[in-house]
C-alpha atoms as a PDB file:
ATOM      1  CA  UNK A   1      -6.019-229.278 -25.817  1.00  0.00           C
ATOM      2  CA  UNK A   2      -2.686-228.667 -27.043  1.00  0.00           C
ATOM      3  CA  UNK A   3      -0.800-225.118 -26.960  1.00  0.00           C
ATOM      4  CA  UNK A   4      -0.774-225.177 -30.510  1.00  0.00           C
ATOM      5  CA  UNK A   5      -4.021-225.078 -32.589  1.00  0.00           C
ATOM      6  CA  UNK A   6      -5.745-224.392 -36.076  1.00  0.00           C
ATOM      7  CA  UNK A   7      -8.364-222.365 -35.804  1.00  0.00           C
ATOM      8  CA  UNK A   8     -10.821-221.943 -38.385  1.00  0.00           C
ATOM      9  CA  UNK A   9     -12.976-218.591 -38.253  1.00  0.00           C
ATOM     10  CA  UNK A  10     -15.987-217.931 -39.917  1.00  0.00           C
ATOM     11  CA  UNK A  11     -14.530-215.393 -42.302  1.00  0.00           C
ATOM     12  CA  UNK A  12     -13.150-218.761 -43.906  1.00  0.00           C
ATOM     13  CA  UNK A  13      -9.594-217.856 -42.213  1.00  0.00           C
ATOM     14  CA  UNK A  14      -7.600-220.762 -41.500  1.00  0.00           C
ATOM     15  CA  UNK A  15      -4.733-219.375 -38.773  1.00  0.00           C
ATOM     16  CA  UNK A  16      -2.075-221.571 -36.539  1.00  0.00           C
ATOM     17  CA  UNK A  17      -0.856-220.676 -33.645  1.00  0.00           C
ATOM     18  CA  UNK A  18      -0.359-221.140 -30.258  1.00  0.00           C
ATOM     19  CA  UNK A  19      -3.069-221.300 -27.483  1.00  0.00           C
ATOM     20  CA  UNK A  20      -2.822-218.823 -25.036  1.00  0.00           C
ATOM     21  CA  UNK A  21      -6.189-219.091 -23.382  1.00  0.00           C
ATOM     22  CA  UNK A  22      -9.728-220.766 -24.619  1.00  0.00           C
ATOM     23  CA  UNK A  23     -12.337-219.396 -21.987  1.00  0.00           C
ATOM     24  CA  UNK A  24     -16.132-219.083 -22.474  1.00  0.00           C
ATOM     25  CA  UNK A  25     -15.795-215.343 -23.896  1.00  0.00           C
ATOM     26  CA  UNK A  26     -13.244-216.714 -26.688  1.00  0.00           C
ATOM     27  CA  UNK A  27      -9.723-218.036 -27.499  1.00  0.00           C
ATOM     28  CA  UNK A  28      -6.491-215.945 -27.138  1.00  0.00           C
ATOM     29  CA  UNK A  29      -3.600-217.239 -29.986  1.00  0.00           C
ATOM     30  CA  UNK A  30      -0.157-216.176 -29.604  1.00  0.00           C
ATOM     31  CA  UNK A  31       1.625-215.289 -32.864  1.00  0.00           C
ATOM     32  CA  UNK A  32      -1.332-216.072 -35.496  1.00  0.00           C
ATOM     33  CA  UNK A  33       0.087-217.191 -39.198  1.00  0.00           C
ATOM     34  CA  UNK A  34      -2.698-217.406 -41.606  1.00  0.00           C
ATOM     35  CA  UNK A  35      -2.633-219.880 -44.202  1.00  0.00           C
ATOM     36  CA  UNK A  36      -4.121-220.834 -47.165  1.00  0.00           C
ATOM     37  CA  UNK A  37      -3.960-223.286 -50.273  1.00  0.00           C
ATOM     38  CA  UNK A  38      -3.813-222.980 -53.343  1.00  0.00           C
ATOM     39  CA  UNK A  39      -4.490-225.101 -56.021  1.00  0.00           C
ATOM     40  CA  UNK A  40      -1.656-225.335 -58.979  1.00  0.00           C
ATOM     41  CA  UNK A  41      -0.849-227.939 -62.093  1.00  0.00           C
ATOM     42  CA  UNK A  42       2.466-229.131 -61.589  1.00  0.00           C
ATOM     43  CA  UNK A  43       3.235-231.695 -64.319  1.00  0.00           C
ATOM     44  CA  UNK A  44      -0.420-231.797 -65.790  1.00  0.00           C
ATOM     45  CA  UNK A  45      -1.367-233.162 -61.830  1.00  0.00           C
ATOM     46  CA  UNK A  46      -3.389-230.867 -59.513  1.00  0.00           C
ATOM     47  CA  UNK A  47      -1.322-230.132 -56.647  1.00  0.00           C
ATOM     48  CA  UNK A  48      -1.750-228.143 -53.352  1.00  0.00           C
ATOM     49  CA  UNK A  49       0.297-225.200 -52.741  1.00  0.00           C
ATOM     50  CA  UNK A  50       0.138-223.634 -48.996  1.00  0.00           C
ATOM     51  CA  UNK A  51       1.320-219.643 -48.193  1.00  0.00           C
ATOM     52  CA  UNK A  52       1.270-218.494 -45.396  1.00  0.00           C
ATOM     53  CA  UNK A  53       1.439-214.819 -44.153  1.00  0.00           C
ATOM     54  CA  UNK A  54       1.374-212.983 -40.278  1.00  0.00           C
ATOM     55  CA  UNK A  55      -2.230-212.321 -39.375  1.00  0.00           C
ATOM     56  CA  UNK A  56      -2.195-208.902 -38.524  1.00  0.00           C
ATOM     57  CA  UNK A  57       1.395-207.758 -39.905  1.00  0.00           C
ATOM     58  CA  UNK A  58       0.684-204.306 -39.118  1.00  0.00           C
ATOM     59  CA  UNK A  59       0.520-204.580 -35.119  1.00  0.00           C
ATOM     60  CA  UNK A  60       3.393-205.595 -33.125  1.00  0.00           C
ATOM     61  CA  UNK A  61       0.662-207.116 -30.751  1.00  0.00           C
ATOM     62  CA  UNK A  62       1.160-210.790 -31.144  1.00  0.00           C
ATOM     63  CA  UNK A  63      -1.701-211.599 -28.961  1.00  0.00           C
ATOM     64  CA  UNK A  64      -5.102-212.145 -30.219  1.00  0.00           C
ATOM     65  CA  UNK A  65      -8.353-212.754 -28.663  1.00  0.00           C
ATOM     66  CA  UNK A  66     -11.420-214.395 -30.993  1.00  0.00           C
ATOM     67  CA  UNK A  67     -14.658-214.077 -29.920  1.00  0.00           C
ATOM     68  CA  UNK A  68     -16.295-217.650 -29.769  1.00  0.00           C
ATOM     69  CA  UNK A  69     -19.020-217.157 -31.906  1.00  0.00           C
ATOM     70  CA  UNK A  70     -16.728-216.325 -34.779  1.00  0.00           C
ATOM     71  CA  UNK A  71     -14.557-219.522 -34.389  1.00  0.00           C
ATOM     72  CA  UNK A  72     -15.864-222.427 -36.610  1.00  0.00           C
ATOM     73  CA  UNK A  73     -13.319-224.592 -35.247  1.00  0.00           C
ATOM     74  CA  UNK A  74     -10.116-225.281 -33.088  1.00  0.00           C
ATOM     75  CA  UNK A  75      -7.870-227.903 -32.920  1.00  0.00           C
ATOM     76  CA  UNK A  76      -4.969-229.511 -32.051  1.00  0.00           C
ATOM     77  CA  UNK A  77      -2.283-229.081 -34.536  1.00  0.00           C
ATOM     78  CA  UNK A  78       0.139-232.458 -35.529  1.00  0.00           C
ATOM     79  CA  UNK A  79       3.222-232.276 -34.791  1.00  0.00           C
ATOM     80  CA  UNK A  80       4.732-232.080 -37.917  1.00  0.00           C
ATOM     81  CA  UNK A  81       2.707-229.008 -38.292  1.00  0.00           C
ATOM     82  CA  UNK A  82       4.030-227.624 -34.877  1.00  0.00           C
ATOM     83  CA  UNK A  83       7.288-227.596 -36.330  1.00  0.00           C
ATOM     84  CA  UNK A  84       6.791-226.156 -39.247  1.00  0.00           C
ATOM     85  CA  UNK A  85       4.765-223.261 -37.432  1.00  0.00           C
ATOM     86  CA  UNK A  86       7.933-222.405 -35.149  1.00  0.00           C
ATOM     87  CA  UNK A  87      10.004-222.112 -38.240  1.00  0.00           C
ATOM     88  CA  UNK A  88       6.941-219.571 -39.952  1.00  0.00           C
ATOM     89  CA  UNK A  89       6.984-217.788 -36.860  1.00  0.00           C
ATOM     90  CA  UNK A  90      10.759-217.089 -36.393  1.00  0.00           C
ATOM     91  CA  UNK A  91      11.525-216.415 -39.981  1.00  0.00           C
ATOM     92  CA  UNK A  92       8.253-213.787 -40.090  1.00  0.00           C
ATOM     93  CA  UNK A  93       9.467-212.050 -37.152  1.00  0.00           C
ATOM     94  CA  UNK A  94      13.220-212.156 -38.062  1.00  0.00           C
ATOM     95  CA  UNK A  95      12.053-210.505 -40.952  1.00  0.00           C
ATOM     96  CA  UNK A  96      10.076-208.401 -39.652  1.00  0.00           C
ATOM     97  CA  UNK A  97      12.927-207.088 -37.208  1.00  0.00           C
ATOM     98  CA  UNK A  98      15.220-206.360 -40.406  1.00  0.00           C
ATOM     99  CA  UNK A  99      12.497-204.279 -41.779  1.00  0.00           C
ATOM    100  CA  UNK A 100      12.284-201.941 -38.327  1.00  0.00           C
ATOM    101  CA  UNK A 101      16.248-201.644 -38.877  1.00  0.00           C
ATOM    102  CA  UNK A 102      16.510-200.850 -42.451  1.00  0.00           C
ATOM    103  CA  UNK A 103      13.558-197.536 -40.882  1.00  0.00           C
ATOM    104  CA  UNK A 104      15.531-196.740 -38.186  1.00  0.00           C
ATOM    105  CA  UNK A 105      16.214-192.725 -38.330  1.00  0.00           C
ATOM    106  CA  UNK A 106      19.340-191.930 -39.604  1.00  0.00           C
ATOM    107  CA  UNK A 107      22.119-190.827 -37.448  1.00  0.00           C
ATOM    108  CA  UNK A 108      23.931-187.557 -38.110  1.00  0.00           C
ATOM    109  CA  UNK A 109      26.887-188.745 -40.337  1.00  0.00           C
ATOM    110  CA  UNK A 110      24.313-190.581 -42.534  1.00  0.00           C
ATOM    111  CA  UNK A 111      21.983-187.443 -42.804  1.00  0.00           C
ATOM    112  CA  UNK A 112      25.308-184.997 -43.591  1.00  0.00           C
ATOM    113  CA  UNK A 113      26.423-187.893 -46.402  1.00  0.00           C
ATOM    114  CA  UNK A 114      22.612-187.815 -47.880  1.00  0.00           C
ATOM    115  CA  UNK A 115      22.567-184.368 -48.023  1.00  0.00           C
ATOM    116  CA  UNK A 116      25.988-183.846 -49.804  1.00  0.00           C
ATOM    117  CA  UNK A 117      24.449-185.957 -52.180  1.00  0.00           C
ATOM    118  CA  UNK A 118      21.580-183.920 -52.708  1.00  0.00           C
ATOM    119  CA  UNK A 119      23.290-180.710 -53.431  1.00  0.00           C
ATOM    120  CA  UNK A 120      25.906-182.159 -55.494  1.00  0.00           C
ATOM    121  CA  UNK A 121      23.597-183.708 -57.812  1.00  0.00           C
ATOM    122  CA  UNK A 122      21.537-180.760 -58.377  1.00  0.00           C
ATOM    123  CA  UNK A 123      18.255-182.974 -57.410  1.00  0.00           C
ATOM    124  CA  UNK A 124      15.746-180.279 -55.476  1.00  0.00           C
ATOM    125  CA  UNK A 125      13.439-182.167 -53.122  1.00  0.00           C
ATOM    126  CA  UNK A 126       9.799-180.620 -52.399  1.00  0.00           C
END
């Protein structure tokens, strides 16, 4: 098997990712991006359109372990699709990164500025 699969689960989630470990018990998947497709007209012919999403974008645990009996499927992923998935992965986490920056706590000279703000502008925060 290839370290990077589709796996299809029987919630009718279709994920990519990359194989970490497929044991008896169930399949461990590195970085899971979920994908789906959509169907949309694009000049009166029926096209597919694919999004894709992090599978759990509320953990930073990129690890993921699928109990067997909920896995429909697993397979190899193309190529094509491999790199693709790489680019998915780095721009979700990239992103995801920028987020945690832009929440950082603000350091004292940023607080002070808010504040001054605040007070200056007459706005009264409960």
């Amino acid at each position: 098997m290839s370290d990077y699969v589709v796996l299809k689960l029987c919630t009718g989630e279709e994920l990519l990712g990359e194989l970490l470990n497929d044991a008896v018990d169930g399949i461990s998947v590195l970085n899971p991006i979920e994908v789906r497709s959509i169907p949309q007209w694009n000049k009166g012919e029926l096209q597919e359109h694919v999004v894709s999403k992090l599978y759990c974008k509320f953990s930073d645990d990129h690890r993921f372990t699928f109990n067997n009996k909920d896995v429909v499927y697993c397979k190899d992923l193309t190529p094509s699709t491999i790199r693709y998935y790489k680019k998915l992965v780095f721009a979700f986490l990239s992103n995801k990164s920028e987020v945690d920056e832009a929440y950082e706590e603000p350091d004292n000279e940023e607080l002070e500025k808010f504040q001054e703000f605040i007070k200056s502008n007459g706005i009264k925060i409960h």
